[in-house]
Each structure stands twice: as C-alpha cells, then as structure tokens.
Protein backbone atom coordinates (compact mmCIF):
# COMPACT_ATOMS: atom_id res chain seq x y z
CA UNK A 1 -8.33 21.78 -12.61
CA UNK A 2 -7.54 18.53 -14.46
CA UNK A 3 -5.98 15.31 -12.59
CA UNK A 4 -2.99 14.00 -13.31
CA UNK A 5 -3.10 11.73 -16.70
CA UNK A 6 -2.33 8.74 -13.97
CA UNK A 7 -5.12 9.45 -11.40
CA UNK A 8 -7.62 10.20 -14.51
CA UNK A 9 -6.66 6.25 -15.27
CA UNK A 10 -6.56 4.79 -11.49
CA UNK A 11 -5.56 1.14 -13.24
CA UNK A 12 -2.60 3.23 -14.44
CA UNK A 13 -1.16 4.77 -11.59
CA UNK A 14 2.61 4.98 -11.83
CA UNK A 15 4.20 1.87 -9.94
CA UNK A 16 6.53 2.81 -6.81
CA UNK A 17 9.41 0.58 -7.16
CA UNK A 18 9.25 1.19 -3.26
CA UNK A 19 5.77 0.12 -2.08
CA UNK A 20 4.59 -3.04 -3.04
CA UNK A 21 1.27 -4.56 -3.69
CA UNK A 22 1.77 -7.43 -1.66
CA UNK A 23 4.21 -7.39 1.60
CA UNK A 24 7.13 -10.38 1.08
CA UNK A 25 8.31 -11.29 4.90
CA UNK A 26 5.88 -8.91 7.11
CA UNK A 27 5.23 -11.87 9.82
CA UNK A 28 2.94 -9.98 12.46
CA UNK A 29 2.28 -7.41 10.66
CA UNK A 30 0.87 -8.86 7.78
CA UNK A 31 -2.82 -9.37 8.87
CA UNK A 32 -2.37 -5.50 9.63
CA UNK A 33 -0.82 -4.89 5.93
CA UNK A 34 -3.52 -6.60 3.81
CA UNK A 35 -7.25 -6.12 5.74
CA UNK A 36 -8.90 -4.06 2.96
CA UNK A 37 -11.42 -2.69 5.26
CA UNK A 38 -11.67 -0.19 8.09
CA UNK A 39 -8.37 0.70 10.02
CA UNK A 40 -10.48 2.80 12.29
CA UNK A 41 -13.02 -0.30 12.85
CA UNK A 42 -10.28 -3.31 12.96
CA UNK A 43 -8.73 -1.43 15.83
CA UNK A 44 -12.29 0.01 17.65
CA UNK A 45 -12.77 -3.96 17.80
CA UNK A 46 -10.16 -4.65 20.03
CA UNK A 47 -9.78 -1.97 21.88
CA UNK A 48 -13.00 0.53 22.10
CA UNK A 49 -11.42 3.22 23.97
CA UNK A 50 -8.95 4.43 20.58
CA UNK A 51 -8.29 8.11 20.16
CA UNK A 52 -7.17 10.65 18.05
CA UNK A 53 -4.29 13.28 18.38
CA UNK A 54 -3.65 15.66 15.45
CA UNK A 55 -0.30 16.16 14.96
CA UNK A 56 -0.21 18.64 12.17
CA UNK A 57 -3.18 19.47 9.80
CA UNK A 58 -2.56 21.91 6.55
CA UNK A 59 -0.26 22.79 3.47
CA UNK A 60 2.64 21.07 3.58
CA UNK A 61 5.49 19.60 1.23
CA UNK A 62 4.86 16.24 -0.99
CA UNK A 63 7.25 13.52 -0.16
CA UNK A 64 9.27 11.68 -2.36
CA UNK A 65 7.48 8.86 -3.14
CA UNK A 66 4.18 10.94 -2.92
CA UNK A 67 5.22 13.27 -5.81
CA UNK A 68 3.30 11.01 -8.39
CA UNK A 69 0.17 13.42 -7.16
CA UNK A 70 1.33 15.87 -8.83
CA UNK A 71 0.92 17.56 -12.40
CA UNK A 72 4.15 18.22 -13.99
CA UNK A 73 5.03 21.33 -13.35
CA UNK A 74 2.51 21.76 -10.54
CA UNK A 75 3.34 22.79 -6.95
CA UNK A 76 4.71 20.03 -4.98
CA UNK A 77 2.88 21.68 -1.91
CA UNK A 78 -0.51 19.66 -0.62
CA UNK A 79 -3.18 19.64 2.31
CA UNK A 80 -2.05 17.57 4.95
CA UNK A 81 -3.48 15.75 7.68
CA UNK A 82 -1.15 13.51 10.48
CA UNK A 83 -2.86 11.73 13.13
CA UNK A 84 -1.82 9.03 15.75
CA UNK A 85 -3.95 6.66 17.21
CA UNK A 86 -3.76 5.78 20.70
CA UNK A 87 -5.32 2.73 22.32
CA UNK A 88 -5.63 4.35 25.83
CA UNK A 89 -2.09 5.91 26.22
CA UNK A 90 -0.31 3.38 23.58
CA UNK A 91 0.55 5.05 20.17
CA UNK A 92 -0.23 2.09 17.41
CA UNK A 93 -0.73 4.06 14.19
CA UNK A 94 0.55 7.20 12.34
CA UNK A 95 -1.58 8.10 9.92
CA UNK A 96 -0.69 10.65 7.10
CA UNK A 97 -2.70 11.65 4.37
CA UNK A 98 -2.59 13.77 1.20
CA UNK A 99 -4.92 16.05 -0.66
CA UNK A 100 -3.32 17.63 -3.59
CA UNK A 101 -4.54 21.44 -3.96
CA UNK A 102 -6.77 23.20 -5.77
CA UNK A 103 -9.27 20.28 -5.50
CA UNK A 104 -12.00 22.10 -3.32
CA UNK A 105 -14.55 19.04 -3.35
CA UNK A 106 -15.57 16.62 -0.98
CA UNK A 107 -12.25 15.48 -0.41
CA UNK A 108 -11.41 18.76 0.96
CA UNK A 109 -14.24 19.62 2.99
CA UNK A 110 -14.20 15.81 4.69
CA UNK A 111 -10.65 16.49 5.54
CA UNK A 112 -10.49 19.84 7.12
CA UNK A 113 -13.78 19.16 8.69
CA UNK A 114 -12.75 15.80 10.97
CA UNK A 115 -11.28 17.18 13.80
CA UNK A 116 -10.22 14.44 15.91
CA UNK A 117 -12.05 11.99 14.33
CA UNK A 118 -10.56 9.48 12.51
CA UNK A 119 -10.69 9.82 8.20
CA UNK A 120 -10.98 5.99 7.94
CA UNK A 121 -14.72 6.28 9.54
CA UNK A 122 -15.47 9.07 7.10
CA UNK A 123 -14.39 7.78 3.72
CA UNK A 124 -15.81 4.04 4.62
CA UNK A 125 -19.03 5.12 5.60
CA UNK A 126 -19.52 6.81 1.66
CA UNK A 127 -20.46 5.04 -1.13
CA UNK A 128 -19.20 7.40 -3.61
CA UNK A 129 -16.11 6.79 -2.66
CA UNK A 130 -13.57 4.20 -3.84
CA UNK A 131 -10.62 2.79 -2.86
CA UNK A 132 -6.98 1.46 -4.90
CA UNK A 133 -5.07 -1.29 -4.01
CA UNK A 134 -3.33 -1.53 -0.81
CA UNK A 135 0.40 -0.76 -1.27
CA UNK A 136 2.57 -1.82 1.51
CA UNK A 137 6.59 -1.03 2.18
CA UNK A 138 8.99 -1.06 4.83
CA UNK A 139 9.92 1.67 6.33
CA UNK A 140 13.74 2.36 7.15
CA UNK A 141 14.34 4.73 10.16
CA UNK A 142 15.96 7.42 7.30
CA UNK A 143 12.29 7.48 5.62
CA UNK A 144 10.13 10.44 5.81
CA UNK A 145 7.58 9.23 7.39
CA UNK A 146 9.61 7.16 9.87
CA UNK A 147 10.75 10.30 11.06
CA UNK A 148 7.58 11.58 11.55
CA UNK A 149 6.09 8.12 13.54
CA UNK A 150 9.06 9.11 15.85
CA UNK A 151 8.74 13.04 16.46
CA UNK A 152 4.83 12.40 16.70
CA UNK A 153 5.20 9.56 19.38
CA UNK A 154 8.34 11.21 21.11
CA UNK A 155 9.66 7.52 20.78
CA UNK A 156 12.92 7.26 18.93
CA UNK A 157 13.59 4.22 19.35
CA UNK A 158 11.49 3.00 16.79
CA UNK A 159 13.24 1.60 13.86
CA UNK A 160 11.91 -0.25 11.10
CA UNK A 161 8.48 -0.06 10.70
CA UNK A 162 5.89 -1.53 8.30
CA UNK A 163 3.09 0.66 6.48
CA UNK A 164 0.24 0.53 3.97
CA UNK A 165 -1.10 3.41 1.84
CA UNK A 166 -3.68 3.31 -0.61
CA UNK A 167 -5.24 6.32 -3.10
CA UNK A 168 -8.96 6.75 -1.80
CA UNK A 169 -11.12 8.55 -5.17
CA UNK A 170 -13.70 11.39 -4.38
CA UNK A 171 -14.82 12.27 -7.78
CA UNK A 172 -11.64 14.51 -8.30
CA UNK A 173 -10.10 14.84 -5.17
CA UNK A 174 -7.85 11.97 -4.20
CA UNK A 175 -7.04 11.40 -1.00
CA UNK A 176 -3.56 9.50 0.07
CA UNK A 177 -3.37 7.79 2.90
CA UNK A 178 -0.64 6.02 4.32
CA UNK A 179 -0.56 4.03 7.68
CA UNK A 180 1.86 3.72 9.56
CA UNK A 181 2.31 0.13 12.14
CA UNK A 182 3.50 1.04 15.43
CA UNK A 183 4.63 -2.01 17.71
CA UNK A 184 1.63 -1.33 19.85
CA UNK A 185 -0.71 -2.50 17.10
CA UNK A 186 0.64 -6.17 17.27
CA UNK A 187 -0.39 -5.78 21.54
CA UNK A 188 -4.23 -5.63 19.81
C-alpha cells in the first residue's frame, strides 16, 4: 500500500487552516504547546507517580481535521488509541492517536502492543523514528476531541482547551498524535 502523495513528501503535508504551527495567545499553556520532546518524560519529571488509563483502543472513524491521512477514495476508518494520563487521581492529558490501516509495520505492532504504557516512551526511545512539526489549536467545547477529553474524564465542565499534535514517521506507518491539555497539567 502506497502513502498518501502528502505523507510520501512530509515537508508537504497539507496545511490545517485549524492547527497552527505556532500557538498566538496560549499563556500557561504555551511551555506545554511547544516542548518538542517527551510528553511522557516532561510530566514523569514532575510528578513520578503518572499513569495510564485506556479509554478506547481499535478501528475507529477519522476526524475531520484528521482526514488528510487518508488516500482519496480510501476508507476513512483507522486504528485508534485514546489514553488519559493521570498524575495520581488528576486527569492532565488526553491523548489520541491515529494509525491509518493497512500499514502492518512497526507502527502497528508498537501501538497495539503498549498496553498501558504510554506511546510517547515508545516512539522517543527509537531512532528510526521521526517526528513533524508540532501543530497546536484551540479546542472549542463543540470539537471532536473536546468531547472526548470530557466523556474520558467524566468532567464536563471543561471548556476550551489547548492541544498539540504532530505526525510521528515509521518508515510507512504514520502515527498521529494529538495531545490534549487538561487544567491539571498547569498544577505540574
């Protein structure tokens, strides 16, 4: 199976008019927004005790703005993976990310093989893998994965929230993922 002519050319990935490469007025969040390294080991560093709950973990519908993943004409269906991570029993991230099908390489055996570990540790710790730019947007309380942040967490009181994504390359499986802020982060 052959990527999409945008993912073949990572410099040419379609721009989002929606998530931008650099957040304009993100004030606490920011430092959260732009760190180009581990999620996983920003957050292990201030609180060691961080967990893992899997929220849902299989095929499921592309959003939206995640549709670029795609091959025209292609199902919109991919393997997904939604986590939260808890800093004792404080949600401060929802994590959700994307595997388009019929990509059965690494990519696909890292995901489905994590259990409750997080992904960040995985695709950091190997070298064959490489990561996009950080894109960042803000969230309304209508977006799709707003939604999500608030069934996962039972909290729906949340309302706009800030998040990052990025496209991580493993030879031909890319892997979306997109991180979700929770106000518990900024307690860190």
């Amino acid at each position: 199976m052959t990527l999409p002519h945008s993912l073949q050319h990572p410099q040419r990935m379609p721009q989002d008019l929606c998530w931008q490469l650099a957040p304009c007025a993100a004030g606490r969040y920011r430092p959260w927004l732009t760190d180009r390294g581990s999620l996983t080991e920003r957050i292990t560093a201030r609180s060691p005790g961080m967990t893992v709950k899997v929220i849902f973990q299989g095929r499921r519908r592309l959003h939206r703005d995640e549709l670029f993943l795609a091959r025209r004409g292609a199902s919109v269906m991919a393997y997904t993976r939604d986590v939260v991570l808890y800093c004792g029993a404080m949600p401060v991230v929802y994590a959700h990310s994307v595997l388009m099908p019929g990509r059965n390489g690494p990519g696909l055996r890292l995901m489905r093989g994590l259990g409750s570990m997080p992904l960040g540790a995985a695709l950091f710790t190997d070298p064959r893998i490489r990561r996009l730019k950080l894109r960042q947007q803000k969230l309304a309380p209508g977006h799709e994965l707003a939604r999500q942040a608030r069934q996962a967490t039972r909290n729906e009181a949340l309302g706009l929230l800030w998040a990052r994504r990025s496209l991580f390359i493993t030879g031909k499986s890319p892997i979306l993922v997109t991180e979700v802020f929770l106000p518990g982060v900024l307690t860190l």
